[in-house]
N, C-alpha and C. Protein backbone atom coordinates (compact mmCIF):
# COMPACT_ATOMS: atom_id res chain seq x y z
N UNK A 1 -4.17 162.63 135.39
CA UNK A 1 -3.77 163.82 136.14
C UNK A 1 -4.98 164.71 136.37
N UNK A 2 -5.30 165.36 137.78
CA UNK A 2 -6.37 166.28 137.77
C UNK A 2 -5.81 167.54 137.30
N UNK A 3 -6.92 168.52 137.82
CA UNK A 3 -6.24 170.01 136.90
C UNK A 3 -5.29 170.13 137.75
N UNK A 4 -4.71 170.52 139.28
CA UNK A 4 -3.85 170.79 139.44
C UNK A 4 -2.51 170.50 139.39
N UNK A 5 -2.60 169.13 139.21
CA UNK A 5 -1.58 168.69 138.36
C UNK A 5 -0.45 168.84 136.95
N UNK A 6 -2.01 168.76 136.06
CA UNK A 6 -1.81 169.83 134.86
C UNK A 6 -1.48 171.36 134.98
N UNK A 7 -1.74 171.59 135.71
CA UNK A 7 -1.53 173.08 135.81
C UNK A 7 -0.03 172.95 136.49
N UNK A 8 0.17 171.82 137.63
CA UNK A 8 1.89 171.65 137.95
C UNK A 8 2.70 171.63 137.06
N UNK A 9 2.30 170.53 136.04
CA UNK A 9 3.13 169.72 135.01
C UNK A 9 3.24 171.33 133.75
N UNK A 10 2.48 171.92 133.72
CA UNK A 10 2.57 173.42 132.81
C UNK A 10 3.93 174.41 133.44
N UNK A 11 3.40 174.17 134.33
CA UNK A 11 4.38 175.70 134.99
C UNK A 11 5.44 174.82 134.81
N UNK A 12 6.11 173.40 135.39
CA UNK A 12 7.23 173.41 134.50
C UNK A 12 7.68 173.41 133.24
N UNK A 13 6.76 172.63 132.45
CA UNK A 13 7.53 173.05 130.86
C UNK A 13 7.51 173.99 130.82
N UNK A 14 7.21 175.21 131.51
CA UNK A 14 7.68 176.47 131.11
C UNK A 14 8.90 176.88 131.43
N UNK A 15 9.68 175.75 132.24
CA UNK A 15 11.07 176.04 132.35
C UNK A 15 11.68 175.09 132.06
N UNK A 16 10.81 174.30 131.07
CA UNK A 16 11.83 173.28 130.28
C UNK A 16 12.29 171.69 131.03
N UNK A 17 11.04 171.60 131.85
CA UNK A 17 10.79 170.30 133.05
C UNK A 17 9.29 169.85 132.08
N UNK A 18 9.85 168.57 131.72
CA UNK A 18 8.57 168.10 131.26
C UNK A 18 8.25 166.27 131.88
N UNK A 19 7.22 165.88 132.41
CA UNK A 19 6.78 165.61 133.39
C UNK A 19 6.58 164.04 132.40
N UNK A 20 7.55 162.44 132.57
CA UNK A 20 7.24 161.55 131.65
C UNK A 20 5.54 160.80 132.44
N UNK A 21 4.56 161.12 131.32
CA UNK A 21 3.45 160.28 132.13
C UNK A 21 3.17 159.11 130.98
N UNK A 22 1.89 159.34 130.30
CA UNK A 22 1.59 157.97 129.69
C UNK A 22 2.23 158.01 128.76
N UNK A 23 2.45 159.71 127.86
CA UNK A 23 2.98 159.51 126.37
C UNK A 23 4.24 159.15 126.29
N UNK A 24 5.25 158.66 127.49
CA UNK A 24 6.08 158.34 127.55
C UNK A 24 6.84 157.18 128.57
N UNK A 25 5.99 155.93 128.72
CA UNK A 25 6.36 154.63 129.44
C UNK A 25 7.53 154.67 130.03
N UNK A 26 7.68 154.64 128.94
CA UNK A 26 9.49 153.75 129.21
C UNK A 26 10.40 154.76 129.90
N UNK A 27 10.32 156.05 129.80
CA UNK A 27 10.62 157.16 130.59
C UNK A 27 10.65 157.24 132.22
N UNK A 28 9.06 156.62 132.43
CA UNK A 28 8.16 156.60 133.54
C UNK A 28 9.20 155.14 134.37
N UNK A 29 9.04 154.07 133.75
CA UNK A 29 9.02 152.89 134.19
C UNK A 29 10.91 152.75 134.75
N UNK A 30 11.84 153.33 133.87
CA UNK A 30 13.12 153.93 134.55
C UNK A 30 13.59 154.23 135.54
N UNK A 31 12.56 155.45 135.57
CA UNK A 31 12.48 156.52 136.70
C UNK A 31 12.31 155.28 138.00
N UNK A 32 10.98 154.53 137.48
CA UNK A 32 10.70 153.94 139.37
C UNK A 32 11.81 152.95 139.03
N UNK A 33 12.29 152.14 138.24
CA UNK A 33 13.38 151.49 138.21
C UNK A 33 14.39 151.77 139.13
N UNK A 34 14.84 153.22 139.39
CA UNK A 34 15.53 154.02 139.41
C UNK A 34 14.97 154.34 141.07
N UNK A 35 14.13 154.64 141.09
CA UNK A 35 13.57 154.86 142.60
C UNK A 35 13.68 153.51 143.56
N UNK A 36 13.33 152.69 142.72
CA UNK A 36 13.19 151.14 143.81
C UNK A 36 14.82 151.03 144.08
N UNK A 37 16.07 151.12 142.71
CA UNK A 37 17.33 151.08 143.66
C UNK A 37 17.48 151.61 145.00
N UNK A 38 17.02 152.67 144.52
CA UNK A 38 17.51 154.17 145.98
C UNK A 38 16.77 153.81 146.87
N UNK A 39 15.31 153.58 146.91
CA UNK A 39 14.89 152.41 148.52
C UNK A 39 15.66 151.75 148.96
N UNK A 40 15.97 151.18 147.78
CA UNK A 40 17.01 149.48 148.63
C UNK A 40 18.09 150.04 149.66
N UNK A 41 18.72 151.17 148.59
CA UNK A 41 20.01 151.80 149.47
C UNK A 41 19.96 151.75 150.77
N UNK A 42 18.59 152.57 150.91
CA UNK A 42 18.29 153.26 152.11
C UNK A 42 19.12 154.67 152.45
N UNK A 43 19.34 155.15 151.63
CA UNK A 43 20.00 156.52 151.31
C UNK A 43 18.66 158.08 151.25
N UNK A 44 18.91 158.51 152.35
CA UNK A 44 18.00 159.85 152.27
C UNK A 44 18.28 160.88 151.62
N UNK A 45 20.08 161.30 151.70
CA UNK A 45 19.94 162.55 150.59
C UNK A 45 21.12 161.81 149.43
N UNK A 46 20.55 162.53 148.45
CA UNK A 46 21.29 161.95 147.11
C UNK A 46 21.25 162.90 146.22
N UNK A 47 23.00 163.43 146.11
CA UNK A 47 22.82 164.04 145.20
C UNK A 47 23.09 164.17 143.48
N UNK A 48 23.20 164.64 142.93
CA UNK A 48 22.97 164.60 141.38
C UNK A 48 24.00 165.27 141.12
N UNK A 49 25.32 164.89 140.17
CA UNK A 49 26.31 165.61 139.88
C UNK A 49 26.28 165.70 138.13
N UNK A 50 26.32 166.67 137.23
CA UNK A 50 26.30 166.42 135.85
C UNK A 50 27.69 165.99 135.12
N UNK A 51 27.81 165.42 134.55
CA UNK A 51 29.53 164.73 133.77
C UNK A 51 29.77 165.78 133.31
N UNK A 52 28.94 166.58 132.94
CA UNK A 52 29.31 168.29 131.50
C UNK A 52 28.20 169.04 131.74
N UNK A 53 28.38 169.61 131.22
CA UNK A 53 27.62 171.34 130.60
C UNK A 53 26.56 171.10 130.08
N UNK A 54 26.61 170.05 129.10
CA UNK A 54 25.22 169.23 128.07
C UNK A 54 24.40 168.39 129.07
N UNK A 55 24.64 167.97 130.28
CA UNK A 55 23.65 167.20 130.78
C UNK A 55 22.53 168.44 131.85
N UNK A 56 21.35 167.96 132.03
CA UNK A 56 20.47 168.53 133.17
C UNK A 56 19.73 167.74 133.58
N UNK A 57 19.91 168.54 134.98
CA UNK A 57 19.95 167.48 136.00
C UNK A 57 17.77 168.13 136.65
N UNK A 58 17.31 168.89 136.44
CA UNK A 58 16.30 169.16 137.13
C UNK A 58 15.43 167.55 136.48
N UNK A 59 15.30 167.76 135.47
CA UNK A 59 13.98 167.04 135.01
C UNK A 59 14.06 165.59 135.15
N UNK A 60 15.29 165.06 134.66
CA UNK A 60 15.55 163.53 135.90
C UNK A 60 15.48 163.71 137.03
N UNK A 61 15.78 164.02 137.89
CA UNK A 61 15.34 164.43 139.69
C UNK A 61 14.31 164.29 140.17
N UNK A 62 13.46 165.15 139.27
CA UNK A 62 12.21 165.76 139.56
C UNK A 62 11.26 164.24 139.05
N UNK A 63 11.43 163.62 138.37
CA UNK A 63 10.92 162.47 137.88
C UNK A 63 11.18 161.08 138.96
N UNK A 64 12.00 161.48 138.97
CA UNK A 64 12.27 160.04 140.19
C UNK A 64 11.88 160.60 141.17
N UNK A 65 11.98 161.74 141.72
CA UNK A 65 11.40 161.90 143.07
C UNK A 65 9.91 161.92 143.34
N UNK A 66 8.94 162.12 141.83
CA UNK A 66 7.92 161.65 141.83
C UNK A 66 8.02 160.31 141.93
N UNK A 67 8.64 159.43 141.45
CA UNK A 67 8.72 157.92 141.49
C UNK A 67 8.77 157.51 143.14
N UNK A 68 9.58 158.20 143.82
CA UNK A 68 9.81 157.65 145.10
C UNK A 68 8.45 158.00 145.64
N UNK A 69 8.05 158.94 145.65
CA UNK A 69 6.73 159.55 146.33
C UNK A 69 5.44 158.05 146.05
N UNK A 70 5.49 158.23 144.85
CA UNK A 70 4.33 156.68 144.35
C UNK A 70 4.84 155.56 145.07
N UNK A 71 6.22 154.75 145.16
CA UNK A 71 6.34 153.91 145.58
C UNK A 71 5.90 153.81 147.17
N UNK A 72 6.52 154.90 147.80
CA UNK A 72 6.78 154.78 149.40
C UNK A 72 5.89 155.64 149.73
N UNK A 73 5.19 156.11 149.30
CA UNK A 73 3.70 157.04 149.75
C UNK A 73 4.89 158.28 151.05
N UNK A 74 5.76 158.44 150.76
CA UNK A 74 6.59 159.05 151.77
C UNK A 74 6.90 160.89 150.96
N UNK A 75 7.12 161.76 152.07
CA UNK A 75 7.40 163.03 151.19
C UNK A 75 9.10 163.00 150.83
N UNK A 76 9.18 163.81 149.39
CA UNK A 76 10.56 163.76 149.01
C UNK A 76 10.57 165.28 148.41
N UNK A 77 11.82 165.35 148.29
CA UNK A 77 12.05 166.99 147.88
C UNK A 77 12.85 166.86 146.97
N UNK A 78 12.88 167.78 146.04
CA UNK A 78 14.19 167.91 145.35
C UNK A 78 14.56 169.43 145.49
N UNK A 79 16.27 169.54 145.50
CA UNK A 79 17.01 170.76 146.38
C UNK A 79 17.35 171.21 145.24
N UNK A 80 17.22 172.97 143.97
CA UNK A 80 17.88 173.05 143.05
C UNK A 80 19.21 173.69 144.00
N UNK A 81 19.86 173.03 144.42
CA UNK A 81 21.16 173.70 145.58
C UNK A 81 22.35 174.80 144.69
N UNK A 82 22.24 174.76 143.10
CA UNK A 82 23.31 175.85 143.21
C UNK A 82 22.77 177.25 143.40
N UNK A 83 22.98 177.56 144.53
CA UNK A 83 22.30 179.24 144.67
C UNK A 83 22.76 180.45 143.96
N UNK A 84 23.85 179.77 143.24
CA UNK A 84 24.66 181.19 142.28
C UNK A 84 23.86 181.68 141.09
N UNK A 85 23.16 180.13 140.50
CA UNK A 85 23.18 180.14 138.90
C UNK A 85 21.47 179.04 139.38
N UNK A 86 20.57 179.50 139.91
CA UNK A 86 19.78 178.51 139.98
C UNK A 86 18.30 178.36 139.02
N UNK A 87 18.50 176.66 138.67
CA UNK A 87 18.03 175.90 137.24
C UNK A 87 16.02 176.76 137.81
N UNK A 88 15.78 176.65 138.57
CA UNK A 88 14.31 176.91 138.83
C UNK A 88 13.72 177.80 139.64
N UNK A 89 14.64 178.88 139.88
CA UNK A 89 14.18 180.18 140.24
C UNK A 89 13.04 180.95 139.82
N UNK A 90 13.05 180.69 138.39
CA UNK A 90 11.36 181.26 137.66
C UNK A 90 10.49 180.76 138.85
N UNK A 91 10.19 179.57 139.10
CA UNK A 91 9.45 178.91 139.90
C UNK A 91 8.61 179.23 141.19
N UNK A 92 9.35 180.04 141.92
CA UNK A 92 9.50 180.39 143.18
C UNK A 92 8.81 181.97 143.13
N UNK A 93 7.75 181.96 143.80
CA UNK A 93 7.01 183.01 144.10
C UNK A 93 6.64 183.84 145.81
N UNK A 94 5.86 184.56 145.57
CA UNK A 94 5.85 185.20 147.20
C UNK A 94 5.28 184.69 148.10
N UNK A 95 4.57 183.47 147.31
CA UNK A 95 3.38 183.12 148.08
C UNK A 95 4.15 181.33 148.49
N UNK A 96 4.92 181.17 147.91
CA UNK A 96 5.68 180.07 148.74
C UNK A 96 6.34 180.27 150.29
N UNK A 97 6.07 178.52 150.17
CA UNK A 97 7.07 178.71 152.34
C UNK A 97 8.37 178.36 151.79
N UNK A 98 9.19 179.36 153.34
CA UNK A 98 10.05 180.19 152.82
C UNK A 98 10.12 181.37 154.00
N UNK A 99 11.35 181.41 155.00
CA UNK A 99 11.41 182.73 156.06
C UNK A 99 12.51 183.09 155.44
N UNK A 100 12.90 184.79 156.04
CA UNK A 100 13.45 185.98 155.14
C UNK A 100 14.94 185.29 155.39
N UNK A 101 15.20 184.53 156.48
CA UNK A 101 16.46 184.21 157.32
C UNK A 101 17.15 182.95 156.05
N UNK A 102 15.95 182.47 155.37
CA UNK A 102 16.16 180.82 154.68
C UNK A 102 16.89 181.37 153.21
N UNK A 103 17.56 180.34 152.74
CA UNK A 103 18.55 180.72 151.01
C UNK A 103 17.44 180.30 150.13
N UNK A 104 16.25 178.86 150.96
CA UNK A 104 15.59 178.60 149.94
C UNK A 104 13.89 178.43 150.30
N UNK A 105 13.12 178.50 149.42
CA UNK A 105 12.03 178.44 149.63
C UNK A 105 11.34 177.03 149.08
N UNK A 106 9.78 176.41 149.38
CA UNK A 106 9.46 175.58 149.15
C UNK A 106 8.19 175.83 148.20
N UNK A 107 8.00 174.86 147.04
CA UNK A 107 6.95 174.87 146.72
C UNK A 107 6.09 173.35 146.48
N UNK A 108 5.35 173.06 146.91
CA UNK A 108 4.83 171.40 146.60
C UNK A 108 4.58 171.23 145.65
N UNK A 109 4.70 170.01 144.98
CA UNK A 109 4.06 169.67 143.46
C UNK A 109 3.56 168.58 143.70
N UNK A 110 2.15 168.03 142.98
CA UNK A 110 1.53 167.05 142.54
C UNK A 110 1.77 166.03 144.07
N UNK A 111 1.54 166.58 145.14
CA UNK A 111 1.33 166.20 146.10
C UNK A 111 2.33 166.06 147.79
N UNK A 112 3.02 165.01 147.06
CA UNK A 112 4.29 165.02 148.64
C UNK A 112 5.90 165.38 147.99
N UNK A 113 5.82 165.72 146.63
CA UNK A 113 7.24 166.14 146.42
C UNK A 113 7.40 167.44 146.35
N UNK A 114 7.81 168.24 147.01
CA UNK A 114 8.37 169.46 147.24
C UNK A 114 10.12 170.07 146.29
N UNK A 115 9.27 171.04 145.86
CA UNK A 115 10.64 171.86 144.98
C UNK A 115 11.64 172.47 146.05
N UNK A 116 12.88 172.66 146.58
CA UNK A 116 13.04 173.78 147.42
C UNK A 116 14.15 174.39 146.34
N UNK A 117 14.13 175.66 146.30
CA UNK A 117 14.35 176.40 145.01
C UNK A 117 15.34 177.79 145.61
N UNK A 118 16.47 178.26 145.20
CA UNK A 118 16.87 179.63 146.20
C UNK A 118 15.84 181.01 145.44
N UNK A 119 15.95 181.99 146.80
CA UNK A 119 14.87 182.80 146.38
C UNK A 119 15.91 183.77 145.57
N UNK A 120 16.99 183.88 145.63
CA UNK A 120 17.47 184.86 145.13
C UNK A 120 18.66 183.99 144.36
N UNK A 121 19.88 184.66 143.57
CA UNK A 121 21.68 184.17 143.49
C UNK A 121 22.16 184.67 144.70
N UNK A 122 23.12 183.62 145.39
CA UNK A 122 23.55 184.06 146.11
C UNK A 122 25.52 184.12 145.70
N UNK A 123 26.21 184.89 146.29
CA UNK A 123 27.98 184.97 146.04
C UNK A 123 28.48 183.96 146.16
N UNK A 124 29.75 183.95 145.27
CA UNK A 124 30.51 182.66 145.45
C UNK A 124 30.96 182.80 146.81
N UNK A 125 31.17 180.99 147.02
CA UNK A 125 31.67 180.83 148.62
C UNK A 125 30.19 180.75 149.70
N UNK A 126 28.92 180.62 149.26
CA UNK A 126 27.73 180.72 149.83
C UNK A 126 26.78 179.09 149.23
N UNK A 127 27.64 178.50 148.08
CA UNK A 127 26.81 177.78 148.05
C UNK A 127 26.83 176.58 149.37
N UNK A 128 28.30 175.94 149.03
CA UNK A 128 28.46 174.91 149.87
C UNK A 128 27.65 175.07 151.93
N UNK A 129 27.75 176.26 152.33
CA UNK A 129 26.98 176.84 153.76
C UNK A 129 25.73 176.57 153.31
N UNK A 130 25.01 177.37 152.42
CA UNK A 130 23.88 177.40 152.50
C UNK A 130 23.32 175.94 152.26
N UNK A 131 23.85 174.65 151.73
CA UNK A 131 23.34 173.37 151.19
C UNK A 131 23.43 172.89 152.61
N UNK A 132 24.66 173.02 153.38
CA UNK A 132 25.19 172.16 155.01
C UNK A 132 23.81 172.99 155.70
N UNK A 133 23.89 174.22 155.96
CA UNK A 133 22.49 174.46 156.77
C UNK A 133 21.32 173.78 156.31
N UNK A 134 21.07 173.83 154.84
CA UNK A 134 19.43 173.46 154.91
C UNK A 134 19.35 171.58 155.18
N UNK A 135 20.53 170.83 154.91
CA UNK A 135 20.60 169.70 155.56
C UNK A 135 20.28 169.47 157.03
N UNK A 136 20.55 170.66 157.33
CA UNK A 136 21.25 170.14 159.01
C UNK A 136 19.74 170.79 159.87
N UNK A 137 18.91 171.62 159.01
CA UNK A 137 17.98 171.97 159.86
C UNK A 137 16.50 172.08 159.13
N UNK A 138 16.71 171.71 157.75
CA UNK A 138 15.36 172.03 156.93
C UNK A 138 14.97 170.75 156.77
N UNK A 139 15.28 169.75 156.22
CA UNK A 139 14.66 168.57 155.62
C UNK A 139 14.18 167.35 156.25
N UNK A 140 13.91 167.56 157.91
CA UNK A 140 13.41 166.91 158.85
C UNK A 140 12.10 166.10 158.01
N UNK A 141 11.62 166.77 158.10
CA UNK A 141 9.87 167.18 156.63
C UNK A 141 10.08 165.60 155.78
N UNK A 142 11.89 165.60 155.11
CA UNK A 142 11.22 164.79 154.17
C UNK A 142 11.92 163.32 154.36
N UNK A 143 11.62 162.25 153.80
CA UNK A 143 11.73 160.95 153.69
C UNK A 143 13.07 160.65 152.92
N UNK A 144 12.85 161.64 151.50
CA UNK A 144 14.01 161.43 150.54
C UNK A 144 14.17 162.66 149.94
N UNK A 145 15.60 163.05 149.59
CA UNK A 145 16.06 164.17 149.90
C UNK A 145 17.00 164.28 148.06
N UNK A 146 16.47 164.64 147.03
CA UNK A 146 17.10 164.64 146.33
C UNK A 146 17.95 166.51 145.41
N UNK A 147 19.46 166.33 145.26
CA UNK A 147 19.91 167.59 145.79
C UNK A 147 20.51 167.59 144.17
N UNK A 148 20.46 168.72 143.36
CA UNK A 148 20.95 168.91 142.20
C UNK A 148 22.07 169.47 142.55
N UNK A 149 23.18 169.26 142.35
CA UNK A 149 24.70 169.71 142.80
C UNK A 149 25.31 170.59 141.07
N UNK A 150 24.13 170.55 140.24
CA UNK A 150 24.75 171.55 139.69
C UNK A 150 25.51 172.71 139.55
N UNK A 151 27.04 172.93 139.17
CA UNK A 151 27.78 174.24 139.52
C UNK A 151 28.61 174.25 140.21
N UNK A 152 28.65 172.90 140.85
CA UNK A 152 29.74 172.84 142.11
C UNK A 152 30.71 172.73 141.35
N UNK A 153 30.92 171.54 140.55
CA UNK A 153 32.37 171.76 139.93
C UNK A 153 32.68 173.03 139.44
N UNK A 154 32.22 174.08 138.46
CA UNK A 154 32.86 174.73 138.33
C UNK A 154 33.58 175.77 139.21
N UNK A 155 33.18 175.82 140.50
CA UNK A 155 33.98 176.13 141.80
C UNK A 155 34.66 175.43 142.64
N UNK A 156 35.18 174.00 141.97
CA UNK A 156 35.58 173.37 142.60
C UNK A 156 34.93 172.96 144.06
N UNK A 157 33.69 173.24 144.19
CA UNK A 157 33.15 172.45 145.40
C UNK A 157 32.48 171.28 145.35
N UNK A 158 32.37 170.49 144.14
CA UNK A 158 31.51 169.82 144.15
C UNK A 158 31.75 167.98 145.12
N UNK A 159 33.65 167.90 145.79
CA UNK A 159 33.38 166.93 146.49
C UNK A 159 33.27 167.71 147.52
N UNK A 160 33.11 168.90 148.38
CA UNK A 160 32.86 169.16 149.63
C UNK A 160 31.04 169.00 149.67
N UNK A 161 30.84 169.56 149.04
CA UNK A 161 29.03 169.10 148.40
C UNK A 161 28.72 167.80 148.71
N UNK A 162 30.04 167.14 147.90
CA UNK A 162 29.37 165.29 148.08
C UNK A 162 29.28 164.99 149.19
N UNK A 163 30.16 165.57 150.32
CA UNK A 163 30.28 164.82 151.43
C UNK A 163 29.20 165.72 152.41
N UNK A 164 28.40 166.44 151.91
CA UNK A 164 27.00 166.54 152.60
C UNK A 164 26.10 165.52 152.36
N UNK A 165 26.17 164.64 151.65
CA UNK A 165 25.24 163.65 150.78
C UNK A 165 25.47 162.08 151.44
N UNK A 166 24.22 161.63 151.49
CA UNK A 166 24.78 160.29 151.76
C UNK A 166 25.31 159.35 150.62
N UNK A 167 24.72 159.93 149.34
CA UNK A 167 25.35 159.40 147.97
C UNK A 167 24.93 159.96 147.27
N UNK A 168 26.34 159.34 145.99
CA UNK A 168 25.70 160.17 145.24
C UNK A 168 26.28 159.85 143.90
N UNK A 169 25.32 160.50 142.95
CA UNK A 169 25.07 159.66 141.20
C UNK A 169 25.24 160.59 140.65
N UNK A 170 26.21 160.30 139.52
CA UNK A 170 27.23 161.02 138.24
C UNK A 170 25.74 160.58 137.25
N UNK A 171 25.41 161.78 136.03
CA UNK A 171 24.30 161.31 135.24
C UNK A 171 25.09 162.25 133.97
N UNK A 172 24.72 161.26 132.98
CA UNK A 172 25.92 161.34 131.77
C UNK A 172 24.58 161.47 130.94
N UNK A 173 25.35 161.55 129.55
CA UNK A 173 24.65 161.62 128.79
C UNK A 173 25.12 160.22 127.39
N UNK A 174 24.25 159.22 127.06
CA UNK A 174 24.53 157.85 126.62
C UNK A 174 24.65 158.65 125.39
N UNK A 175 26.39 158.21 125.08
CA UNK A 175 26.58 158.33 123.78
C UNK A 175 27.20 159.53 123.47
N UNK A 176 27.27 160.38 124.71
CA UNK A 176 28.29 161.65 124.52
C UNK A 176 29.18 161.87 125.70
N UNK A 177 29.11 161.22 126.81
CA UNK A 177 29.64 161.76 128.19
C UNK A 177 31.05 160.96 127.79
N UNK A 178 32.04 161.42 128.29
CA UNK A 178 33.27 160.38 127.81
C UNK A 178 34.04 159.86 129.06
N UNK A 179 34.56 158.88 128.43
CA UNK A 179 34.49 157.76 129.92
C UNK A 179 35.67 158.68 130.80
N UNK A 180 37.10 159.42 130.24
CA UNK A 180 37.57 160.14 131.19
C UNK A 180 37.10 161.32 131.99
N UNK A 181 35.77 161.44 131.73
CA UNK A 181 34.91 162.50 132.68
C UNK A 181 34.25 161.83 134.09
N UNK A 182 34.28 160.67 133.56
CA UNK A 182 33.69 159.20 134.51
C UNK A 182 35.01 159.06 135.33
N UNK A 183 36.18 158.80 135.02
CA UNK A 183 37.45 158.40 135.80
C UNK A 183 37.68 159.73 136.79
N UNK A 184 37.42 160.86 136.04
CA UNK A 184 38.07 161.79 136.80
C UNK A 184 36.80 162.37 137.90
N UNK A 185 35.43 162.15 137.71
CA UNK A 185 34.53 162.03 138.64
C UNK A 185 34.98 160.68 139.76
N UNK A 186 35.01 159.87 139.33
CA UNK A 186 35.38 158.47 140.29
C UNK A 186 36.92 158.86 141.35
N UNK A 187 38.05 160.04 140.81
CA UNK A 187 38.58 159.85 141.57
C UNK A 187 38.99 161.01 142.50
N UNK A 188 37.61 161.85 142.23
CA UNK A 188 37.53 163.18 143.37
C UNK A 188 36.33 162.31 144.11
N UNK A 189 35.30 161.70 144.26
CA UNK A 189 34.54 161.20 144.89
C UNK A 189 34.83 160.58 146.09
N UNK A 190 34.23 160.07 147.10
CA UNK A 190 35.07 159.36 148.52
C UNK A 190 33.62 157.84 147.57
N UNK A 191 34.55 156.94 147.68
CA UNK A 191 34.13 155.86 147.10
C UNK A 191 32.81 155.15 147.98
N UNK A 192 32.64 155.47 149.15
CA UNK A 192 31.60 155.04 149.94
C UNK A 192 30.53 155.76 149.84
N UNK A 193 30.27 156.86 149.13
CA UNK A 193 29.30 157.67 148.81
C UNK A 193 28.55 157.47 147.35
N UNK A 194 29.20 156.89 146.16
CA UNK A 194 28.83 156.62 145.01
C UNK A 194 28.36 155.65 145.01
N UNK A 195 26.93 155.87 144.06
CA UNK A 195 25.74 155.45 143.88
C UNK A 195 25.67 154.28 142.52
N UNK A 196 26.63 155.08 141.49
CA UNK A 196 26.71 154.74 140.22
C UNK A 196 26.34 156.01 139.28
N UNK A 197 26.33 155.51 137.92
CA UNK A 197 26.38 156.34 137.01
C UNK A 197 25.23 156.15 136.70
N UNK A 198 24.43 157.31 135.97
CA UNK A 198 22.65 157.92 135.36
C UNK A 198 23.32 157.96 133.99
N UNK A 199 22.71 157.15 133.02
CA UNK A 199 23.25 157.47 131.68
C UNK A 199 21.75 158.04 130.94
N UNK A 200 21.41 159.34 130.25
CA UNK A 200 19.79 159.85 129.91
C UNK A 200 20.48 159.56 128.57
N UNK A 201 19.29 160.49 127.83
CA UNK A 201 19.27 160.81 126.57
C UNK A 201 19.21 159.90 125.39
C-alpha cells in the first residue's frame, strides 16, 4: 500500500472499517471469491441487507468492492443508503463531490472505488426517494454499484429498496443468524432478485 492508501485504510478504522490486506488472506481471497460470483451475474447494483442488528454491513462491501475494482480494473461504489441513521457520515467532508441539491456526497478511496455517503440524516419516508434518485441519475460513473440497505427493515422498506436493486444478498452472521430470519427474508424478497446468503464472522 502507498501512503495514500494508508492514510485511506486509517481514516476508516477510525470508523471501525478495517481494510483485509496481507495480515489477513483468507479474508482477502473471499472477498474476490465473492467478487468473481457477482461478475458472473452480471448484476450492477447489489444490495446488502443485514439478517439482525449484530451484523455490519460497511466493511464487507467495502472489501469486495475493492475486490471488484482489482479484478475488472472497472469503477465501483459503495452507497451507505440509509440516510436516517448513516454507518459513514464521519467520513464525508466539505471538500468532497457532492451538489447542495444531492442526499449524498462522494469520496474516492484507494483508487476507482468510491464511498457515496449522505451529507446529513435525512426524515423518515426520504430514504427509499433519495436511493431511486441517486440510481436513476448518479451512478452512470460506475461499473458496480454496491448499496448497504441498512435500516430499511426497520421501516419496513427494505423490499421496496430491493426492488431498486438488481440483486440482492442477505449477510448473516455464521453461527448466530437463525435460519427463521433467513425464511422470513426469503419470503418478503421477489425471488428473481436474490443473490444468496453472506455468512461473516
Amino acid at each position: 500500500m502507498d501512503f495514500t492508501a494508508l492514510e485511506e485504510a486509517g481514516r476508516l478504522a477510525e470508523v471501525g472499517i478495517h481494510i483485509a490486506g496481507d495480515e489477513a488472506p483468507e479474508v482477502r481471497a473471499e472477498c474476490i471469491r465473492i467478487a468473481r460470483r457477482l461478475l458472473a451475474e452480471q448484476t450492477k447494483v447489489i444490495g446488502f441487507i443485514p439478517a439482525d442488528d449484530t451484523v455490519g454491513i460497511p466493511s464487507v462491501a467495502i472489501q469486495i468492492g475493492l475486490a471488484l475494482v482489482e479484478l475488472s480494473g472497472a469503477t465501483a461504489a459503495y452507497v451507505d443508503a440509509n440516510v436516517r441513521y448513516p454507518a459513514l457520515a464521519a467520513l464525508s467532508t466539505d471538500s468532497d463531490e457532492g451538489s447542495e441539491e444531492s442526499v449524498f456526497s462522494t469520496r474516492w478511496l484507494m483508487g476507482s472505488l468510491a464511498l457515496l455517503t449522505p451529507h446529513r440524516a435525512e426524515r423518515a419516508g426520504e430514504a427509499v426517494p433519495a436511493l431511486a434518485s441517486l440510481l436513476l441519475d448518479g451512478v452512470q460513473l460506475f461499473e458496480h454499484v454496491l448499496v448497504d440497505l441498512t435500516g430499511f427493515e426497520l421501516l419496513g422498506e427494505h423490499a421496496s429498496a430491493a426492488a431498486c436493486m438488481d440483486g440482492v444478498v442477505l449477510v448473516g452472521r455464521a453461527h448466530g443468524t437463525q435460519e427463521k430470519s433467513l425464511l422470513q427474508f426469503l419470503n418478503e424478497m421477489p425471488e428473481s432478485r436474490f443473490l444468496g446468503v453472506l455468512l461473516i464472522g
